[in-house]
Protein backbone atom coordinates (compact mmCIF):
# COMPACT_ATOMS: atom_id res chain seq x y z
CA UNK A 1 -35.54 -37.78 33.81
CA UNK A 2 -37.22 -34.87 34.92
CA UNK A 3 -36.40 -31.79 33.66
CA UNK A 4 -37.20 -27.96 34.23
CA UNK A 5 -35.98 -25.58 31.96
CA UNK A 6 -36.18 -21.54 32.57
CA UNK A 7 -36.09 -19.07 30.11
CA UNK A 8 -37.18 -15.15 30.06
CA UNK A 9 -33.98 -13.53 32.03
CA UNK A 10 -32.38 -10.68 30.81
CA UNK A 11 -30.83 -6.79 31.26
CA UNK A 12 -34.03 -4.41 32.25
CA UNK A 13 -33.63 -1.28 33.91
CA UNK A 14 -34.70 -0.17 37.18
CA UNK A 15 -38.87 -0.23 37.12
CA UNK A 16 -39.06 -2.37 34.09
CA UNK A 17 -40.61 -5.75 33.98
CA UNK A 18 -39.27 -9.37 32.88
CA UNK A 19 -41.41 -12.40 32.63
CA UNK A 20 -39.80 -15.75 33.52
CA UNK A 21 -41.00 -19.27 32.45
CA UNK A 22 -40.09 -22.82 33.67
CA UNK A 23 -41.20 -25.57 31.36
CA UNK A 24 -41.76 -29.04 32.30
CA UNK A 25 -43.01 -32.65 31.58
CA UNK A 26 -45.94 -33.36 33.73
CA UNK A 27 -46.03 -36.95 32.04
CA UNK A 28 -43.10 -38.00 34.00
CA UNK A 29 -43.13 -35.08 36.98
CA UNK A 30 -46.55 -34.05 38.24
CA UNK A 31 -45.26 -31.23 40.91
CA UNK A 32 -47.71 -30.58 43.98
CA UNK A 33 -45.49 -27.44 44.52
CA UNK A 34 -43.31 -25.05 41.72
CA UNK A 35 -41.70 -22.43 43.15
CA UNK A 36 -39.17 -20.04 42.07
CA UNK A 37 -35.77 -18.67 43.86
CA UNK A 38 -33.32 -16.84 43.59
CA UNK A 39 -29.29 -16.60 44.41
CA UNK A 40 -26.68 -14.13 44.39
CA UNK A 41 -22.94 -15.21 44.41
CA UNK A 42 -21.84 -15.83 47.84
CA UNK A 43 -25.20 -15.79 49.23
CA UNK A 44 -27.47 -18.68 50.10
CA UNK A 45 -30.47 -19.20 47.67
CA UNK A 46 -33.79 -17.79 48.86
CA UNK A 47 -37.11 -17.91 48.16
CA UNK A 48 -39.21 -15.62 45.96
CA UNK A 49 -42.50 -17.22 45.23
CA UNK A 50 -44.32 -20.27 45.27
CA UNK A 51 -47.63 -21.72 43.85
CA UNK A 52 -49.52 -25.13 44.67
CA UNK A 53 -51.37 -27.33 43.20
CA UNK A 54 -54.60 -26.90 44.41
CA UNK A 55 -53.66 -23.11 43.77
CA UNK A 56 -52.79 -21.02 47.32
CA UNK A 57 -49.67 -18.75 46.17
CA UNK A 58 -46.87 -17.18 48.54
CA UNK A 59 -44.38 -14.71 48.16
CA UNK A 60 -41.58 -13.29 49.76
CA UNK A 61 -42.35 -9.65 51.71
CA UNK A 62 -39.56 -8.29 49.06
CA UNK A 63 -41.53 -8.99 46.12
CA UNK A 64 -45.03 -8.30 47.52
CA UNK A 65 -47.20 -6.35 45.22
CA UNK A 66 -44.21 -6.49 42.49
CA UNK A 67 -44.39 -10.30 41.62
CA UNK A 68 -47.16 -12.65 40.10
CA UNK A 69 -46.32 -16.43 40.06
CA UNK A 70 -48.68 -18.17 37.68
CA UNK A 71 -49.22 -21.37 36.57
CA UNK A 72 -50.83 -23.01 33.06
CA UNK A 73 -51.18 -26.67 33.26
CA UNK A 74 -51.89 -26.71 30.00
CA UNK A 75 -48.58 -25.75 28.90
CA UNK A 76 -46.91 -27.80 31.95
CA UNK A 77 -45.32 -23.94 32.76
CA UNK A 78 -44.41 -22.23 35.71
CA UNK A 79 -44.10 -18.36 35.15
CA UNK A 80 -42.99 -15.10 37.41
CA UNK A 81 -44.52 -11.84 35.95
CA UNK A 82 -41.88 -8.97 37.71
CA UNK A 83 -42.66 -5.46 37.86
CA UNK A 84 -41.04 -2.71 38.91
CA UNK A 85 -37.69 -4.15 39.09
CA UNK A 86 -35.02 -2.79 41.56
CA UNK A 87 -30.78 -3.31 41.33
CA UNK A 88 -31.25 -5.68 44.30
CA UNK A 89 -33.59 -8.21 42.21
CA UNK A 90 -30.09 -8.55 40.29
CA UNK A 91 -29.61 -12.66 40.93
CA UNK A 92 -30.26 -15.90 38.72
CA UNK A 93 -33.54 -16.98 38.80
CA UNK A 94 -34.40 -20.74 40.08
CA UNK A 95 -37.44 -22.94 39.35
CA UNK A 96 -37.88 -25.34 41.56
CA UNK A 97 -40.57 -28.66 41.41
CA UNK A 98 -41.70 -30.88 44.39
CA UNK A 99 -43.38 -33.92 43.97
CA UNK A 100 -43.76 -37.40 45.57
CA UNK A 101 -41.84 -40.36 43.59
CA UNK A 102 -42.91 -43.66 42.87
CA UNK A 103 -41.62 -44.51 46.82
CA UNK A 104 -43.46 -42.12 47.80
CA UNK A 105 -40.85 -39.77 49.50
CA UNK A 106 -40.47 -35.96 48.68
CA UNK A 107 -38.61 -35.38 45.68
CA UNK A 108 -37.20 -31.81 44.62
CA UNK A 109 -35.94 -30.83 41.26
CA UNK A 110 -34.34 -28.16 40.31
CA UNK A 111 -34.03 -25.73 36.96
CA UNK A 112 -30.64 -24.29 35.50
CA UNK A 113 -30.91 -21.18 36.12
CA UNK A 114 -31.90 -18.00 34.66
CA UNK A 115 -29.83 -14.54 34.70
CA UNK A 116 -31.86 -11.42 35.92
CA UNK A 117 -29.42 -8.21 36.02
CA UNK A 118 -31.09 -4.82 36.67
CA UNK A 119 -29.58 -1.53 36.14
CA UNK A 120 -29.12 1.52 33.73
């Protein structure tokens, strides 16, 4: 079963840094696509960054110049460097994994969760 499990959220104040990570089994889930997003209660989860696997990386204008999405296939992880945190980054932090299945049709997996409050 493929898993993706996210670790690295926290409490940082305003213009401090976190580093997330999303760890997964690339002997059962080889992802052409991790991204990570990110939801607020009440509001629809949106996308923050994304990274594939031939290595082209996007990001959201919000977290432009703030943000690093990485990858190290060695370690099958997925990470998001953030600097210069703001209150509105406040949200739990989502890795997300798309590959193509044994049928070969788009599958999308999906991490817990991982809690990112900023503020003094």
């Amino acid at each position: 079963q493929v898993q993706l499990m996210e670790s690295g959220g926290g409490k940082v104040q305003p213009g401090g840094s976190l580093s997330l990570s999303c760890v997964y089994d690339e002997t059962i889930f080889t992802p052409y696509r991790l991204a990570w997003y990110r939801q607020t209660p009440g509001n629809q989860r949106e996308f923050v960054a994304d990274i594939m696997s031939d290595g082209p990386r996007n990001y959201a204008n919000f977290v432009k110049g703030r943000f690093t999405v990485s990858r190290d296939r060695a370690k099958s992880t997925l990470y998001l460097q953030m600097n210069g945190l703001k209150p509105e980054d406040t949200a739990t932090y989502y890795c997300n994994g798309v590959c193509v299945d044994a049928q070969g049709k788009r599958a999308t997996y999906w991490g817990q969760g991982t809690q990112v409050t900023v503020s003094y």
